[in-house]
Protein backbone atom coordinates (compact mmCIF):
# COMPACT_ATOMS: atom_id res chain seq x y z
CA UNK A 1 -120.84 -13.11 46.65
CA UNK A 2 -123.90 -10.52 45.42
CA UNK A 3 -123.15 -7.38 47.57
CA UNK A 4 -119.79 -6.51 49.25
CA UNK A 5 -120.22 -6.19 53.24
CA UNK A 6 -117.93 -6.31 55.55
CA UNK A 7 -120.04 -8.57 57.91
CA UNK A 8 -120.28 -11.52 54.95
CA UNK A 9 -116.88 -11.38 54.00
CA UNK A 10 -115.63 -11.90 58.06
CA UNK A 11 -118.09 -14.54 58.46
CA UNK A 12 -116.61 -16.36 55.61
CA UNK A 13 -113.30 -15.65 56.56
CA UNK A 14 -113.75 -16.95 59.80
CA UNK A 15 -116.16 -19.77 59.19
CA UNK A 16 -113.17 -20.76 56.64
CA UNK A 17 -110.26 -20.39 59.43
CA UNK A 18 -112.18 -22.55 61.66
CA UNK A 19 -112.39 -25.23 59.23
CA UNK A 20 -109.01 -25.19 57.75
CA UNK A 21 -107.43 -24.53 61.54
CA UNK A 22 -109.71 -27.45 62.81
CA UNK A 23 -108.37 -29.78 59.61
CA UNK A 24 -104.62 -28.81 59.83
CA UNK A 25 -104.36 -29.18 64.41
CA UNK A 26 -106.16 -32.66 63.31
CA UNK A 27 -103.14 -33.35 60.76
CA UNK A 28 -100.50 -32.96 63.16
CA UNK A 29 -102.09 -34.13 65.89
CA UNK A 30 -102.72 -31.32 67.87
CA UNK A 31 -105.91 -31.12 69.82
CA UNK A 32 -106.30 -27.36 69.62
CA UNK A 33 -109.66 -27.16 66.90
CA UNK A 34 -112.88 -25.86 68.11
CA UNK A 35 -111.35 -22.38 68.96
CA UNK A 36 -108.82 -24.26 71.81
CA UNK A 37 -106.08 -22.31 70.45
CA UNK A 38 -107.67 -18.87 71.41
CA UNK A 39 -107.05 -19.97 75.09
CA UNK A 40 -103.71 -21.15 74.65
CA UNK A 41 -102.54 -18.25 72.89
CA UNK A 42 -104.32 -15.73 75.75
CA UNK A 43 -102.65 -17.59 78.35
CA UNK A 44 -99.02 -17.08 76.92
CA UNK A 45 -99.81 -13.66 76.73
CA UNK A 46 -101.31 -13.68 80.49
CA UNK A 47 -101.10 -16.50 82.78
CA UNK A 48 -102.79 -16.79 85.53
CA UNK A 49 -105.55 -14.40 84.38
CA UNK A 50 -108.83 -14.89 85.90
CA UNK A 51 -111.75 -17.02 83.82
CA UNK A 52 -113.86 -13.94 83.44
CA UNK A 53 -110.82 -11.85 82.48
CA UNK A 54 -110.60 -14.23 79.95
CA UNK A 55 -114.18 -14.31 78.53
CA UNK A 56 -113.99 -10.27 78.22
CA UNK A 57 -110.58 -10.33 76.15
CA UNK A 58 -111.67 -13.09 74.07
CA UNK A 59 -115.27 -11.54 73.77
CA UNK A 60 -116.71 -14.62 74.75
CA UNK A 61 -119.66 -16.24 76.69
CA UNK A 62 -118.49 -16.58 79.91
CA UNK A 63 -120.07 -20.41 80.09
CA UNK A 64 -118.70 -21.19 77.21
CA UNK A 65 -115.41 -19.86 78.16
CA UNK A 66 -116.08 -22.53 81.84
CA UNK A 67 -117.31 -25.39 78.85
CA UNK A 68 -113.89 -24.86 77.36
CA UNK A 69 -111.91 -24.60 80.03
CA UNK A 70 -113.25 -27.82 81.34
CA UNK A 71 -112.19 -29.58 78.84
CA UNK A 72 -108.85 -28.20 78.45
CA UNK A 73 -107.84 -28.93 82.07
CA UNK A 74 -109.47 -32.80 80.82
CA UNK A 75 -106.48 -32.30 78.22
CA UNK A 76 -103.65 -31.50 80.77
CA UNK A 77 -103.18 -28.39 78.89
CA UNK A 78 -104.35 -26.10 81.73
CA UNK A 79 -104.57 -25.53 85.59
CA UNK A 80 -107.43 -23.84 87.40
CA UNK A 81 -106.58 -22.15 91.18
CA UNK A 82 -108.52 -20.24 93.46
CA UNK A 83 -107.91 -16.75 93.60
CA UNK A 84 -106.71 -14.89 96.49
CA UNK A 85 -110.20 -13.71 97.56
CA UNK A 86 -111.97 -16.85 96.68
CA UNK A 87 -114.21 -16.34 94.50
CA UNK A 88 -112.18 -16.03 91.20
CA UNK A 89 -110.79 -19.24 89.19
CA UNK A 90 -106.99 -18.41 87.60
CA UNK A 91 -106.40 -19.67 84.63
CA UNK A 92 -102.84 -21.09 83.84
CA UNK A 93 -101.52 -22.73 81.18
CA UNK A 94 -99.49 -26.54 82.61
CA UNK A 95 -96.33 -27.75 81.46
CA UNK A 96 -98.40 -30.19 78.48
CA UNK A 97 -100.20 -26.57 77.47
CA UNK A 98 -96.61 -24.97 77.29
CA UNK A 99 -95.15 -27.82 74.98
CA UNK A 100 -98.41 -27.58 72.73
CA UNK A 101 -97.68 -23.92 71.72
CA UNK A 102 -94.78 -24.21 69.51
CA UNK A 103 -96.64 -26.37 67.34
CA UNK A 104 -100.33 -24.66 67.96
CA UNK A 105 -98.36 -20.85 67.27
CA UNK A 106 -96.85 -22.88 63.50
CA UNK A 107 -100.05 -23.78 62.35
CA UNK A 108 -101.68 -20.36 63.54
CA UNK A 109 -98.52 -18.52 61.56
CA UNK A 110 -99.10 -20.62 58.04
CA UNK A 111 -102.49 -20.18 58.03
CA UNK A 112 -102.21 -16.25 58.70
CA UNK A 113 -99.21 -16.13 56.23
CA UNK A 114 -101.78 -18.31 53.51
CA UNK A 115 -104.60 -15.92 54.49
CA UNK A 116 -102.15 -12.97 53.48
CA UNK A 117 -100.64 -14.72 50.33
CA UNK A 118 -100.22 -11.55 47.75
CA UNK A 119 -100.60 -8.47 50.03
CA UNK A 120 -97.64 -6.29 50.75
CA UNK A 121 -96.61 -5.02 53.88
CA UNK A 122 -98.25 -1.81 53.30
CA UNK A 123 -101.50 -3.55 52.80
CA UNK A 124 -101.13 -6.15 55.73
CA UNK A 125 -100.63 -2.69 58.14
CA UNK A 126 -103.61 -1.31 56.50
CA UNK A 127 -105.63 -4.54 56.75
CA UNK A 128 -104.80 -4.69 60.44
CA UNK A 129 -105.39 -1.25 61.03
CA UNK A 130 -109.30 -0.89 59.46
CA UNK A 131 -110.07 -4.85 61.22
CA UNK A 132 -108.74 -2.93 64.73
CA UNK A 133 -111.16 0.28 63.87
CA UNK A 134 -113.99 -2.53 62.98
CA UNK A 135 -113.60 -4.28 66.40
CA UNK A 136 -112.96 -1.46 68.35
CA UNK A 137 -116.53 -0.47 66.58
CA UNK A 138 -118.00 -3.31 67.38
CA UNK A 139 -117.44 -3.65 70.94
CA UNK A 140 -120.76 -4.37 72.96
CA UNK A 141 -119.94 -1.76 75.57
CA UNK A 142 -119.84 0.70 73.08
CA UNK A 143 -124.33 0.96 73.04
């Protein structure tokens, strides 16, 4: 790469992750590519969150969060309720999305630990630390 920014080097990082995420869920047969995983992993932490609760802590579209979600439920790997009032969708994660994780949270953990290869502990804090500052930065409510 010419110049050093830290916008390039995440967008090859994570244009990279995709791919080699995408390759290695193909491998073992896990159909968690295309950014399925994110969901997965956000439901373990929180099930039975609400789809738009979901969109804002994955920072994403909420249609493409609805796109995604579609097809997951397709997959068996998630359940969609009404909310108490109605007019929110919760999100949870079914007993097929449950038995995925071990397997989806393996390949997530190589690929971080291959990602890391060579940087202590002191550096993976620090690493952590500035990419929390940089998203915390780059939050769209912050205009």
């Amino acid at each position: 790469m010419d110049a050093w920014t830290p916008g390039r080097l995440i967008s090859t990082i994570y244009r990279r992750c995709q791919r080699q995420l995408d390759r290695r869920f193909a491998e073992a047969d896990v159909e968690a590519g295309h950014g399925v995983y994110l969901y997965l992993v956000e439901l373990e932490r929180q099930d039975g969150t609400t789809q738009s609760d979901l969109a804002r802590r994955l920072a994403l579209d909420p249609a493409s969060v609805t796109r995604s979600l579609r097809r997951m439920e397709s997959m068996g790997w998630i359940v969609r309720r009404e909310g108490t009032d109605g007019r929110e969708r919760r999100v949870f994660l079914s007993s097929a999305g449950r038995e995925a994780l071990p397997q989806v949270t393996k390949i997530l953990d190589e690929w971080d630990e291959m990602a890391a290869n060579g940087l202590s502990s002191a550096e993976r804090e620090q690493l952590e630390a500035l990419l929390e500052r940089m998203a915390t930065n780059t939050e769209e409510d912050q205009r």
